[in-house]
Protein backbone atom coordinates (compact mmCIF):
# COMPACT_ATOMS: atom_id res chain seq x y z
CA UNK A 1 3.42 14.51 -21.07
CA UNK A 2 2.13 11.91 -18.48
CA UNK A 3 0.59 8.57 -19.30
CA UNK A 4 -1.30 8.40 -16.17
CA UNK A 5 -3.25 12.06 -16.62
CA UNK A 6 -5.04 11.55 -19.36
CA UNK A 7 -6.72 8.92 -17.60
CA UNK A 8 -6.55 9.17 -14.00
CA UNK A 9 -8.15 12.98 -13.77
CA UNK A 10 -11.39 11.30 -14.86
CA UNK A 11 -11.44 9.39 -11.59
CA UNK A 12 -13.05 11.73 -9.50
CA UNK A 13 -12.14 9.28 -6.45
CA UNK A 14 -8.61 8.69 -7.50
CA UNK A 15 -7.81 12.51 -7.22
CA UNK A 16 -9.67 12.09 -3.32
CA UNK A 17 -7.55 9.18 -2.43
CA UNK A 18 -4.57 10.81 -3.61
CA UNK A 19 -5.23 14.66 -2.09
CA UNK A 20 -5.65 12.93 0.96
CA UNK A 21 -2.37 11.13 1.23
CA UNK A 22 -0.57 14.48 0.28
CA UNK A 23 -2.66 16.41 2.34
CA UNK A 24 -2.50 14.66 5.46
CA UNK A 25 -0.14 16.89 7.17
CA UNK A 26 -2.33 19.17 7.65
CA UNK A 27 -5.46 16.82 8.50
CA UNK A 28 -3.34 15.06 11.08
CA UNK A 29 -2.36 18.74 12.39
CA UNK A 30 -5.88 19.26 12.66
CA UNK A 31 -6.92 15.90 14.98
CA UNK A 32 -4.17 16.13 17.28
CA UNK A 33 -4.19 19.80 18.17
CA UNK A 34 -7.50 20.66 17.65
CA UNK A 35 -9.21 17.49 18.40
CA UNK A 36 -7.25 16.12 21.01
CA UNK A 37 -7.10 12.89 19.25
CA UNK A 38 -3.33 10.79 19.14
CA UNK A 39 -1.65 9.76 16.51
CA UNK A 40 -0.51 6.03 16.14
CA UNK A 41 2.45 5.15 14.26
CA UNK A 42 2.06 1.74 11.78
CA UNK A 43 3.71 0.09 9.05
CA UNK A 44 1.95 -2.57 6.92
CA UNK A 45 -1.77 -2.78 7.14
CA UNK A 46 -2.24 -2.92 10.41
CA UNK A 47 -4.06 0.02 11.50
CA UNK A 48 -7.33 -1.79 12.83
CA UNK A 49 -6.59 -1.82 17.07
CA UNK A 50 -5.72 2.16 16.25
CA UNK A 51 -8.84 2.64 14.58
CA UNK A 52 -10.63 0.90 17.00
CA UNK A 53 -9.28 2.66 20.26
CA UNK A 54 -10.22 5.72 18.93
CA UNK A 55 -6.82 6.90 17.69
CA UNK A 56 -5.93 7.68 14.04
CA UNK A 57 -3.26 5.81 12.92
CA UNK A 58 -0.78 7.31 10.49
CA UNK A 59 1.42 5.88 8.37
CA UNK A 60 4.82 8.15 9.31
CA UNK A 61 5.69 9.60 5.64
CA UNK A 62 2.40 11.33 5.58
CA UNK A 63 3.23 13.48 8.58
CA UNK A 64 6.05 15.32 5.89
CA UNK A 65 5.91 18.23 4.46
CA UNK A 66 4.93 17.01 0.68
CA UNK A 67 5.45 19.05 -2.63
CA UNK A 68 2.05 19.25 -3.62
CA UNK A 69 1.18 20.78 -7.10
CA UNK A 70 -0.45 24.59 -6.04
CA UNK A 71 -3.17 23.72 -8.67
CA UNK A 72 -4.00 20.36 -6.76
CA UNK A 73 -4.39 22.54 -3.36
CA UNK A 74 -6.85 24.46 -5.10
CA UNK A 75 -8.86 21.42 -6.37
CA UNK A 76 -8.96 20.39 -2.89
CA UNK A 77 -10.06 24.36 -1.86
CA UNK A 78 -12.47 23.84 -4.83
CA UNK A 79 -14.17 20.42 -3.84
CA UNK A 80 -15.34 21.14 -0.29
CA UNK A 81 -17.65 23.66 -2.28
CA UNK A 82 -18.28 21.95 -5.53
CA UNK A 83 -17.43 18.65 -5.23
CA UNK A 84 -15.09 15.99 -6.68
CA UNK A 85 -16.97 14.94 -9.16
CA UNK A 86 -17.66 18.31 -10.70
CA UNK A 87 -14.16 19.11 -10.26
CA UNK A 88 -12.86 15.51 -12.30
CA UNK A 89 -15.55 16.44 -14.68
CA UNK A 90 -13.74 20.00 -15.23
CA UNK A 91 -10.35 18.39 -15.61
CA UNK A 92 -11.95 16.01 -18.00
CA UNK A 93 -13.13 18.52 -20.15
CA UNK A 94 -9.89 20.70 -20.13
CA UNK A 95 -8.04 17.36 -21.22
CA UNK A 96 -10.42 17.26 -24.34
CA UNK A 97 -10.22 21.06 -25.27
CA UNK A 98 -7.11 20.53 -27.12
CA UNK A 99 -5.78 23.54 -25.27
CA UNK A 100 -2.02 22.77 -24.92
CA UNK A 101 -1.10 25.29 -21.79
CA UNK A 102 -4.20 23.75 -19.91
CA UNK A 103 -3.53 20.24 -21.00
CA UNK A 104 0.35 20.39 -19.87
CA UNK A 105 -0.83 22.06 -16.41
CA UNK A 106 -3.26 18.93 -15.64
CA UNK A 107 -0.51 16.52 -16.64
CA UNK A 108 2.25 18.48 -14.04
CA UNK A 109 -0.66 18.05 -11.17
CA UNK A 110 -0.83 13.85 -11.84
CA UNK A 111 3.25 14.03 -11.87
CA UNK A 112 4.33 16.30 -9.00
CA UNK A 113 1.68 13.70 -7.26
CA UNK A 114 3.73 10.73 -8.03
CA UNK A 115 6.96 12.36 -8.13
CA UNK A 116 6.84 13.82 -4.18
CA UNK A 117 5.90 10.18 -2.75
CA UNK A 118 9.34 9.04 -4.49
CA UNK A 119 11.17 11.94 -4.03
CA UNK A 120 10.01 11.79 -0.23
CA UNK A 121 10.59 8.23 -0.28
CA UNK A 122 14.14 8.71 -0.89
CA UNK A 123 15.01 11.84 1.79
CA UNK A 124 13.99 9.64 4.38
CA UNK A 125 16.41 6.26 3.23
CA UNK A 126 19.01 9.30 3.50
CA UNK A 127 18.03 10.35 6.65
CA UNK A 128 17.80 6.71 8.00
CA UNK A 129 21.15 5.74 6.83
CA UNK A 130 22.77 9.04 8.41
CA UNK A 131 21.14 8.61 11.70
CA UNK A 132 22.89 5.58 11.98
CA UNK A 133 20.48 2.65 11.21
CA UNK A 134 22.71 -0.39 10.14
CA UNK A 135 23.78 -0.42 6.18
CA UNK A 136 22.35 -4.27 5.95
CA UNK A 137 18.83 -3.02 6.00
CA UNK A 138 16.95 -2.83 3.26
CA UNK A 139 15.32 0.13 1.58
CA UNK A 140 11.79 -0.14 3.27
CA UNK A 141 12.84 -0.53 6.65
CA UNK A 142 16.10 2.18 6.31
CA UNK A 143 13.21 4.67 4.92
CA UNK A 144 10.99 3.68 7.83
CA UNK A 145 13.56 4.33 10.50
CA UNK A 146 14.04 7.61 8.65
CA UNK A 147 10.10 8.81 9.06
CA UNK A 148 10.46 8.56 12.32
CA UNK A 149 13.80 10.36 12.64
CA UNK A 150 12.19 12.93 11.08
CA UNK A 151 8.53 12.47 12.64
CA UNK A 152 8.22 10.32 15.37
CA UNK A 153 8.00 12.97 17.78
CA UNK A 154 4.84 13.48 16.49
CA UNK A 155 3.55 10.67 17.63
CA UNK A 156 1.79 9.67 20.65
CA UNK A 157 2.94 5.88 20.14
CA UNK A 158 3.89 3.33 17.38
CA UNK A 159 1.60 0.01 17.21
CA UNK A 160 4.51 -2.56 16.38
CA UNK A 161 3.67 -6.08 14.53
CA UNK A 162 6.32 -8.52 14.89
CA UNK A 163 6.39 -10.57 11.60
CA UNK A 164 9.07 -13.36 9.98
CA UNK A 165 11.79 -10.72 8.97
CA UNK A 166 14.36 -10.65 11.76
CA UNK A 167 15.65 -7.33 10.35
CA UNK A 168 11.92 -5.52 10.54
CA UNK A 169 11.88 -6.53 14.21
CA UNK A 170 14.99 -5.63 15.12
CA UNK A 171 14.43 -1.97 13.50
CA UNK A 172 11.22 -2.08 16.03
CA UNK A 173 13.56 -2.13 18.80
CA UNK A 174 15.36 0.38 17.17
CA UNK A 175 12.34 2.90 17.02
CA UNK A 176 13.22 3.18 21.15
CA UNK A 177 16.53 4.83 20.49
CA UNK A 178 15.28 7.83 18.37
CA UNK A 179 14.95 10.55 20.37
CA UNK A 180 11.66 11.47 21.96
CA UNK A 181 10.14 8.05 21.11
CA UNK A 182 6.28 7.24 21.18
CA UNK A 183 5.04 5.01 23.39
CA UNK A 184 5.73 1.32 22.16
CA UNK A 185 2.79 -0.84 22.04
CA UNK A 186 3.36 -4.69 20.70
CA UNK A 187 1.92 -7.34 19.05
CA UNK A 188 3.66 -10.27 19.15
CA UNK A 189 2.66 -12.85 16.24
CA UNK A 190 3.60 -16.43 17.13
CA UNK A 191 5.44 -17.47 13.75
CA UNK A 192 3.25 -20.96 13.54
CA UNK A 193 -0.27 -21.60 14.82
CA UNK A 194 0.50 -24.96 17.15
CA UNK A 195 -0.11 -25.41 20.56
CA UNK A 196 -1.26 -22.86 22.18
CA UNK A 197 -0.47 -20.21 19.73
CA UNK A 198 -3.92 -18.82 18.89
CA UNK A 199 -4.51 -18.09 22.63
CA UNK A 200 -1.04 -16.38 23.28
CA UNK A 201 -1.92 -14.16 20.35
CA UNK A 202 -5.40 -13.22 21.76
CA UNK A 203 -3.66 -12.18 25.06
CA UNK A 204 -1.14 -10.45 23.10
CA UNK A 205 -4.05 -8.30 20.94
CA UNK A 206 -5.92 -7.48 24.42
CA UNK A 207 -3.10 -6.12 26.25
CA UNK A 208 -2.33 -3.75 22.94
CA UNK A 209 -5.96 -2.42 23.54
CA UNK A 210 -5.41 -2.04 27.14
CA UNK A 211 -2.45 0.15 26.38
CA UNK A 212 -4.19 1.97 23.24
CA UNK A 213 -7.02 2.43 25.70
CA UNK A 214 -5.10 3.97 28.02
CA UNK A 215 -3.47 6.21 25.60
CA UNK A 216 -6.69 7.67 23.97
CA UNK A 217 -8.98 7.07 27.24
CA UNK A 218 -11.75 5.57 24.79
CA UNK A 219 -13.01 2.13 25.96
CA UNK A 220 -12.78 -0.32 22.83
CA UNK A 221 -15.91 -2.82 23.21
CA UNK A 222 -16.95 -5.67 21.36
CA UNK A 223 -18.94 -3.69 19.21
CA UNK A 224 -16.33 -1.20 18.82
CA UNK A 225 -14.34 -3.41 16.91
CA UNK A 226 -16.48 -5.15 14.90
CA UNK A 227 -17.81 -1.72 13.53
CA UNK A 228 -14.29 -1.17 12.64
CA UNK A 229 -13.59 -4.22 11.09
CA UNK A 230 -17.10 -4.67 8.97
CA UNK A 231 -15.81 -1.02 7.54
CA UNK A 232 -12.46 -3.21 6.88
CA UNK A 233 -13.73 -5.77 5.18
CA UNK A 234 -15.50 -3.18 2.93
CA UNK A 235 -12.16 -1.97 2.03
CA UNK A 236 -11.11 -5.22 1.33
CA UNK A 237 -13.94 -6.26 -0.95
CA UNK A 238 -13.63 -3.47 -2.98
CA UNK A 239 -9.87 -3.90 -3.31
CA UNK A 240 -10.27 -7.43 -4.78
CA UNK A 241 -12.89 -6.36 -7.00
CA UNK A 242 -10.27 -3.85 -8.53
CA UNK A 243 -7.71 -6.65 -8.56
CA UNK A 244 -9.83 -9.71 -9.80
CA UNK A 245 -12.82 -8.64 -11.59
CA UNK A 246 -10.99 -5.76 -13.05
CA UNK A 247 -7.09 -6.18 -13.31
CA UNK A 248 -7.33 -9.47 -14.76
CA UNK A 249 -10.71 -8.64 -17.72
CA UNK A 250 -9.76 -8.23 -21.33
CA UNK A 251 -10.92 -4.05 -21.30
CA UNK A 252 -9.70 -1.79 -18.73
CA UNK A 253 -11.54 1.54 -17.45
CA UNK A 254 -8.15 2.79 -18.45
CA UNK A 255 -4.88 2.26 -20.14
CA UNK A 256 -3.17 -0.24 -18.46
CA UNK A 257 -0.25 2.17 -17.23
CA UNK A 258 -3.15 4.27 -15.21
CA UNK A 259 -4.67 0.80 -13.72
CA UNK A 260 -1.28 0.17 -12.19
CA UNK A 261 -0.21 3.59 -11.24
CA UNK A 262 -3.92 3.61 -8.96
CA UNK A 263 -2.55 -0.11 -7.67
CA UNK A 264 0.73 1.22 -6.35
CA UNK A 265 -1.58 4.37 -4.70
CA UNK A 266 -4.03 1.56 -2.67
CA UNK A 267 -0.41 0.00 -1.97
CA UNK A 268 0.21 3.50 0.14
CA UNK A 269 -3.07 4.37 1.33
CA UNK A 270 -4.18 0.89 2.29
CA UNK A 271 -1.35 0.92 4.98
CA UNK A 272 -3.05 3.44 7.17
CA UNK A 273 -6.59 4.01 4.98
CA UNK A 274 -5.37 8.19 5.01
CA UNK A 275 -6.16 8.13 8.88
CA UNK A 276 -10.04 7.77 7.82
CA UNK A 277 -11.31 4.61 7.50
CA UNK A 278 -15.10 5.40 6.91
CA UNK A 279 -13.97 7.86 4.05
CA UNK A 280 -11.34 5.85 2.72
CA UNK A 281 -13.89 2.98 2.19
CA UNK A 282 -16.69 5.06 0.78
CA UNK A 283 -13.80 6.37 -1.97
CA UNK A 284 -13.11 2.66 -2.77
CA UNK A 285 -16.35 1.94 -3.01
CA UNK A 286 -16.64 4.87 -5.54
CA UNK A 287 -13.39 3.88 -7.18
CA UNK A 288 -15.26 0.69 -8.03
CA UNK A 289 -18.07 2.05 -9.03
CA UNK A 290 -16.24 4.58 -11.72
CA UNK A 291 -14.31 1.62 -12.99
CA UNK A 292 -17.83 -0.48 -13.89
CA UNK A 293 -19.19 2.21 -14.91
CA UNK A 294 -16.66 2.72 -17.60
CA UNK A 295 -16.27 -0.12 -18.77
CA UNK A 296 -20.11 -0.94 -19.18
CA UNK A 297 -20.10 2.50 -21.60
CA UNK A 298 -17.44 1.02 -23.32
CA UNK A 299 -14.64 3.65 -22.30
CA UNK A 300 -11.12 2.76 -21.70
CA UNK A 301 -8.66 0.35 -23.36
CA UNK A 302 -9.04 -3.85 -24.69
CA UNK A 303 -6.20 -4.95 -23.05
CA UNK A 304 -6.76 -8.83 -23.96
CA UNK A 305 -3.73 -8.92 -26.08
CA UNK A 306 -1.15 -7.08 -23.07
CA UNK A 307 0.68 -9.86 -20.98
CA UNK A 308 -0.28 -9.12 -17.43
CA UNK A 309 2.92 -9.49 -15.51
CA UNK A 310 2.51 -9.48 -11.61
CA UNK A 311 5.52 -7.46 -10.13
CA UNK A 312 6.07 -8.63 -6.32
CA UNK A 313 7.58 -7.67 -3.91
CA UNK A 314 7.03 -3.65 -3.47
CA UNK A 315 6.50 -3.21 0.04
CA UNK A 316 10.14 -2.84 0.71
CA UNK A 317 11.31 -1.07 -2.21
CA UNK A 318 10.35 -0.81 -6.21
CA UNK A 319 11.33 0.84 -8.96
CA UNK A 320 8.68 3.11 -10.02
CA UNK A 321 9.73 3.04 -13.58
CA UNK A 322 8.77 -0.42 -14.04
CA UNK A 323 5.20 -0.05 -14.79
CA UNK A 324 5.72 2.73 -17.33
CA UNK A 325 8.50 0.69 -19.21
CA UNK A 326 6.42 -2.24 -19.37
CA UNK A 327 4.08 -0.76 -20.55
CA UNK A 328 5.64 1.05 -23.39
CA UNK A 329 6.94 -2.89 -24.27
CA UNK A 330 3.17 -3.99 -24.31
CA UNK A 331 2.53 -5.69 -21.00
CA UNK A 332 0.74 -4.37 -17.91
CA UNK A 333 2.20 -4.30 -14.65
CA UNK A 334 0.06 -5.77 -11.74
CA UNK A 335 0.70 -5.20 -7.65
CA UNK A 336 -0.81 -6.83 -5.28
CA UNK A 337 1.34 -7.02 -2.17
CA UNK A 338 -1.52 -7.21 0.36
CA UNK A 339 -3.46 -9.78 -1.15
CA UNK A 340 -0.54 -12.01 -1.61
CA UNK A 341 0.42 -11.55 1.78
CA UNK A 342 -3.31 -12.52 2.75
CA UNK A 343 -4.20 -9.25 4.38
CA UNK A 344 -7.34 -8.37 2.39
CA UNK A 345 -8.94 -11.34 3.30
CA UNK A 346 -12.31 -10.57 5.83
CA UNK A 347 -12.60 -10.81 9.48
CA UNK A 348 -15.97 -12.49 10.53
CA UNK A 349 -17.94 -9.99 11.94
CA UNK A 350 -21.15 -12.07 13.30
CA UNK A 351 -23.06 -10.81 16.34
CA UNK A 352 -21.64 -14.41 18.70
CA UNK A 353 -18.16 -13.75 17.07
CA UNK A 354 -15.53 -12.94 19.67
CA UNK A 355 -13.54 -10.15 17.59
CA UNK A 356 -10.80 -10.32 19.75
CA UNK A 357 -10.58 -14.53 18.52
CA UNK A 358 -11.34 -13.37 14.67
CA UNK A 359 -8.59 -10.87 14.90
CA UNK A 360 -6.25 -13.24 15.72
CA UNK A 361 -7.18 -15.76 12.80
CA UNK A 362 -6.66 -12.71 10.70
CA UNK A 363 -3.37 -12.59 11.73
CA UNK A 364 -2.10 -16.07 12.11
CA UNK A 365 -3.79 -16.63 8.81
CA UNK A 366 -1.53 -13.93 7.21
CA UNK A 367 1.54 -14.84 9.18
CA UNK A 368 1.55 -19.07 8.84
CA UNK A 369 -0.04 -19.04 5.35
CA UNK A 370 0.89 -15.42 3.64
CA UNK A 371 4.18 -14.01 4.20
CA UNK A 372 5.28 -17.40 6.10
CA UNK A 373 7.67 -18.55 8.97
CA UNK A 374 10.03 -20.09 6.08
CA UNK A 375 10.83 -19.61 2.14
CA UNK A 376 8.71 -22.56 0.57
CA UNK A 377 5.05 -21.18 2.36
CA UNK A 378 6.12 -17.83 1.14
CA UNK A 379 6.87 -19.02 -2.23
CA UNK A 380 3.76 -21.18 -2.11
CA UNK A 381 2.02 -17.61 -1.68
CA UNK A 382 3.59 -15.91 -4.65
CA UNK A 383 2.59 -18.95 -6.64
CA UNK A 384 -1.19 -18.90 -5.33
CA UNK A 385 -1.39 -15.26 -6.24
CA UNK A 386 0.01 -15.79 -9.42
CA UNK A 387 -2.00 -18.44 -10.50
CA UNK A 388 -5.10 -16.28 -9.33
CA UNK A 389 -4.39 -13.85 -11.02
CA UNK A 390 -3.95 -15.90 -14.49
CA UNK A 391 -0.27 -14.02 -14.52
CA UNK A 392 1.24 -14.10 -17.87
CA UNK A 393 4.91 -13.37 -16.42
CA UNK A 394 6.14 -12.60 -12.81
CA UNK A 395 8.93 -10.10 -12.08
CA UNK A 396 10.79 -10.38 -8.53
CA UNK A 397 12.25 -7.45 -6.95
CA UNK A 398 14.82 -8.87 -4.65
CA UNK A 399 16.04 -5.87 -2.52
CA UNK A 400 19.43 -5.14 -1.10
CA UNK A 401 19.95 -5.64 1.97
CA UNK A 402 16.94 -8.44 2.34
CA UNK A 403 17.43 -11.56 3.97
CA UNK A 404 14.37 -13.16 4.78
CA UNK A 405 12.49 -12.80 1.54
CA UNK A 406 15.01 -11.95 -1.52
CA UNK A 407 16.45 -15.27 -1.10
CA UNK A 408 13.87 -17.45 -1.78
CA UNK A 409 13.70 -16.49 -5.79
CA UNK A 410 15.38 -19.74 -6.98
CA UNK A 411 12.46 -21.85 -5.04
CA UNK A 412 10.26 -19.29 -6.71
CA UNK A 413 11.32 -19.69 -10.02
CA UNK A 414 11.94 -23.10 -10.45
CA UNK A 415 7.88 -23.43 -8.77
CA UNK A 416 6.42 -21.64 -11.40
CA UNK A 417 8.75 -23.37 -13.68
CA UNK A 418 7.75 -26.65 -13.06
CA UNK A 419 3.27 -25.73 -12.04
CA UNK A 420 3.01 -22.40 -14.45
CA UNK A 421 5.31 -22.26 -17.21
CA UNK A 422 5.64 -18.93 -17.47
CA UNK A 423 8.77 -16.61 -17.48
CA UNK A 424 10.22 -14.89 -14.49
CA UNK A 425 12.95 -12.56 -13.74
CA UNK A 426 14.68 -10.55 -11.24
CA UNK A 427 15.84 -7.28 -10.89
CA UNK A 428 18.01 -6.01 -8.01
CA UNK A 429 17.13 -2.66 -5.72
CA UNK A 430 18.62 -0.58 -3.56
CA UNK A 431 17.39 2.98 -4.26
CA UNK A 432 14.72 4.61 -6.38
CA UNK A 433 16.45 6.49 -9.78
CA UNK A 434 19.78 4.16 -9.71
CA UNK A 435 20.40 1.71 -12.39
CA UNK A 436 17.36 2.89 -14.49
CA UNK A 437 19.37 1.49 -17.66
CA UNK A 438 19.85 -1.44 -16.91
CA UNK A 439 16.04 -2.02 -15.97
CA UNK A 440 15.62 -1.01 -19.44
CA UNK A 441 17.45 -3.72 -20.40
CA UNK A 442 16.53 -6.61 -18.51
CA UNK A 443 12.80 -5.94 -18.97
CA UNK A 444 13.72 -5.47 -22.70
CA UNK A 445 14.82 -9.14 -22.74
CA UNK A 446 12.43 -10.73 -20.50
CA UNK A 447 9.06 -8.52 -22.62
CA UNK A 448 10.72 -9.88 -25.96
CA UNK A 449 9.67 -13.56 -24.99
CA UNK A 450 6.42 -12.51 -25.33
């Protein structure tokens, strides 16, 4: 019986955010052949020139055929008529019955949901590594070069972000050797804002939207983008709410392994906001809105005796049975990739901004100050999070394969040695489902020290 579907089928915007990750196949089907529209390739969160040329960007996994539960395709037949709230309210209700056969067949809809991603996750590693992508890459980008093995084609181009991993950008090159590639469109980040830096990158964010222009034959003004990026930084607001105001109170609108299980679905969906960015913030906004309500009726769990232990990095790799074993040793398990990486923080939207300038702060922000040019201004932004987040405990996932950022865990840990005091640990990744034991054990020992 799940953990997660007890609570998660009473968030009526959880189930939206989810259906439309698994569903976007068919949605994407939809705006290119129907609508006309093309489809933009991206990794990370940076979907916002896509958005704002008028093409839909799509993070590349979604474009696969996913296993969705048949009872989940019939809640989304179900809500265009009735709604998601009624139709969280119904699975509510059949959760409290007590009727076993009902009760087991809500639970297999919350766990074929998170099962597919993984499952998916790991076909396209395979695929990567048998199409030839070198064996010294780790698992994010060998699974990335697999989506677009197996879906590039699909594409009308693939908005590429140049960022301090050597190994990223060289699989960016790589994307030109698949056959059929999109259309390439750069953005090249200067790794440290001196000089002239800043005005480099603002010549280097124009000429993407000239070529995204081109490609969707939409004109992106001004205006244009600052629509797009207010709706952003809506996104973004709510997000921190979840992780601040909420992930780090004493009560929870939830049990702890739910909270997390919804943080590692914002770490998908946040990527490419499901190809809608006015929907995908209005469901944030209702996510928030759930959680409050919750907790100011009291419902959920007191959590103020649970470590909370910050698990970092995921964006190239995790093990998903990390935040259900911590949380059978007592702790919570915490995510939050994006904001360590300083990508939820706002772009200044003003009327006498230039966007163009305030995209490119954005960026250099993120780049000089977030993930960093070099190991001790990353680690300085594992510590900042950390600290914000009043961690208890951090676990490192250092990745196989990685050489720009598993190697800086001994500056890490002796940082947070000497400024937190709190325990750390590291566990080693290459695949999803290997080693699964000796998790176990590791995050046996480092739990028992609380």
């Amino acid at each position: 019986m799940s953990i997660f579907a007890d609570d998660i089928v009473r968030f009526s915007s959880v189930l939206k955010i989810a259906y439309n990750f698994l569903a976007g196949r068919d949605y994407l089907k939809r705006k290119k052949f129907r609508e006309k529209k093309k489809l933009i390739s991206v990794a990370l969160p940076f979907s916002d020139l896509a958005f704002a040329t008028g093409g839909i960007p799509v993070f590349p996994i979604r474009m696969e055929t996913l296993e969705i539960n048949k009872y989940l395709v019939y809640l989304g037949s179900a809500s265009s008529i009735f709604g998601w709230k009624k139709v969280s309210d119904f699975l509510g209700f059949i959760k409290s019955s007590g009727i076993s056969e009902l009760s087991k067949t809500v639970d297999k809809i919350i766990d074929d949901a998170i099962d597919t991603i993984n499952r998916k996750y790991n076909e396209v590693y395979d695929l990567g590594i048998e199409s030839g992508i070198s064996s010294d890459f780790c698992y994010g980008i060998k699974s990335l070069y697999g989506m677009h093995v197996s879906k590039g084609k699909n594409c009308d181009a693939v908005l590429n972000f140049t960022i301090r991993c050597s190994a990223y950008n060289k699989y960016l090159e790589s994307l030109k050797t698949i056959a059929h590639p999109p259309e390439q469109v750069w953005v090249d980040i200067p790794p440290r804002d001196i000089g002239d830096a800043s005005e480099i990158l603002m010549d280097n964010i124009s000429r993407a939207i000239t070529q995204l222009e081109n490609l969707t034959g939409i004109t992106c003004s001004d205006n244009r983008l600052r629509e797009h990026f207010q709706i952003g930084n809506q996104v973004k607001k709510s997000y921190k709410t979840i992780l601040y105001e909420i992930g780090t109170s004493d009560f929870y609108p939830c049990n702890p392994a739910t909270f997390a299980e919804i943080l590692v679905l914002l770490n998908h969906t946040f990527q490419d906001y499901n190809s809608n960015a006015q929907r995908y913030a209005e469901n944030m906004n209702h996510l928030v809105s759930e959680m409050k309500d919750r907790i100011k009726k009291g419902i959920g769990m007191d959590v103020s005796k649970m470590p909370k232990i910050l698990v970092t990095p995921m964006f190239g790799g995790y093990e998903p049975e990390i935040t259900e074993i911590i949380y059978k040793l007592g702790g919570r398990a915490l995510y939050a990739d994006w904001e360590m990486l300083l990508l939820l923080e706002e772009i200044d939207v003003s009327r006498n901004s230039n966007p163009i300038e305030e995209y490119a702060k954005y960026l250099m922000n993120a780049t000089s100050n977030g993930i960093g040019c070099d190991n001790d201004t990353l680690t300085n932004s594992y510590l900042r999070n950390a600290k914000q987040m009043n961690a208890d405990g951090l676990i490192f996932i250092q990745l196989f394969g990685c050489h720009s950022v598993s190697n800086c865990y001994a500056m890490l840990r002796e940082k947070i040695r000497r400024e937190l005091e709190i325990p750390t640990t590291a566990l080693t990744f290459n695949k999803i489902g290997e080693n699964i034991e000796q998790v176990k054990t590791r995050l046996g020992a480092f739990m028992e020290m609380f």
